[in-house]
Protein backbone atom coordinates (compact mmCIF):
# COMPACT_ATOMS: atom_id res chain seq x y z
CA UNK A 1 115.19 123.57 206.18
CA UNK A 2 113.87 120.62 204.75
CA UNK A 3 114.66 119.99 200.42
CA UNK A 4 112.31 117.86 198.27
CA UNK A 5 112.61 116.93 194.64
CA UNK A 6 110.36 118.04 191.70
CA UNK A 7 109.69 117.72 188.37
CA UNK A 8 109.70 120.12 185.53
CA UNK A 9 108.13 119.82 182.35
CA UNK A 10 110.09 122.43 179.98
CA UNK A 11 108.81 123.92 177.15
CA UNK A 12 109.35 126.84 174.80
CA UNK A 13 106.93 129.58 174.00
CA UNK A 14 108.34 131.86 171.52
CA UNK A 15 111.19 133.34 172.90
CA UNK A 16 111.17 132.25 176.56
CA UNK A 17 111.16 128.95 178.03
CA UNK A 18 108.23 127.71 180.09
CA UNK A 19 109.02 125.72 183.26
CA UNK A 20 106.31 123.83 184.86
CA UNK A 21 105.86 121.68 187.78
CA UNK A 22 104.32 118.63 187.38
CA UNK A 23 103.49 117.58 190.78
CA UNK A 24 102.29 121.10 191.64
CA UNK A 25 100.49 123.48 189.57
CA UNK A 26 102.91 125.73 189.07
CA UNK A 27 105.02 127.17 186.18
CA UNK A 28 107.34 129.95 185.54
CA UNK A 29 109.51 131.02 182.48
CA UNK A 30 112.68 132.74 181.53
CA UNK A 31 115.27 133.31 178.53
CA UNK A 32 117.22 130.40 179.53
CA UNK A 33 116.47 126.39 180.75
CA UNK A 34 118.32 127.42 183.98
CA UNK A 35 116.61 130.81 184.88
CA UNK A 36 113.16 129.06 183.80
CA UNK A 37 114.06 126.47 186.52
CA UNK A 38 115.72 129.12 188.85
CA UNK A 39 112.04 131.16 188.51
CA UNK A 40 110.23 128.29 188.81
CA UNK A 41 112.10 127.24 192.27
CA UNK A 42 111.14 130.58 193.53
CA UNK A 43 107.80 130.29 192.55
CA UNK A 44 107.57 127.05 194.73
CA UNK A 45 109.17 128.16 197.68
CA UNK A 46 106.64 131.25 197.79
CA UNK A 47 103.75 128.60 196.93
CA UNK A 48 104.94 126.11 199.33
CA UNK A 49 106.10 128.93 202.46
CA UNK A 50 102.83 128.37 205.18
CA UNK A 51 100.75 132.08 205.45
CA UNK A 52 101.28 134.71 207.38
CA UNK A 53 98.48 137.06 208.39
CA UNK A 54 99.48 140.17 209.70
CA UNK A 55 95.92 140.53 210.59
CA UNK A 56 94.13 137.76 211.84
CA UNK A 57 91.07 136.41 209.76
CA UNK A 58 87.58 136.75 210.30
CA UNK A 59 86.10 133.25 210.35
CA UNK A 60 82.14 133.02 209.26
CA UNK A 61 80.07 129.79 209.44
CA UNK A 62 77.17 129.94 206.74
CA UNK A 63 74.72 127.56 204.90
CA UNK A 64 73.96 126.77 201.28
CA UNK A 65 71.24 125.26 200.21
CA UNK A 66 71.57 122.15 198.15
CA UNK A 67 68.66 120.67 195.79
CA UNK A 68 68.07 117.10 197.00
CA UNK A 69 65.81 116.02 194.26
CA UNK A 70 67.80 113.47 192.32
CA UNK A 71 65.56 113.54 189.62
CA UNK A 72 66.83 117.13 188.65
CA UNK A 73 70.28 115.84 187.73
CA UNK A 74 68.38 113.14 185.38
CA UNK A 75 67.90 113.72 181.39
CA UNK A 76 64.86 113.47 179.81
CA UNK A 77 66.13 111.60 176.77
């Protein structure tokens, strides 16, 4: 299993702590720095684990439609 280092911005919110990642957007809390941290660890390791279908996808190409008159996007000012 492969480790990498993160970085947790830690702040409080009334009673609980608020632990949030700061190279990945996600946060956690707790009553404590170290179960804020401890949650937030979790919370990347179930971010971070690859997904596992237990039904494969269905996969649909489609089209949108995308105005290509630049002049749209312009202001009149």
């Amino acid at each position: 299993m492969k480790k990498q280092t993160f970085t947790a911005s830690i702040s409080q919110d009334g009673e609980l702590l608020i632990a949030q990642c700061l190279e990945i957007d996600v946060a956690s809390q707790g009553k404590s720095e170290d179960e804020a941290i401890d949650n937030l660890k979790e919370a990347l390791e179930l971010y971070l684990e690859p997904p596992q279908p237990t039904v494969m996808p269905k996969l649909r190409k489609f089209e949108v439609s995308i105005n290509s008159d630049e002049t749209a996007f312009l202001s009149s000012d």
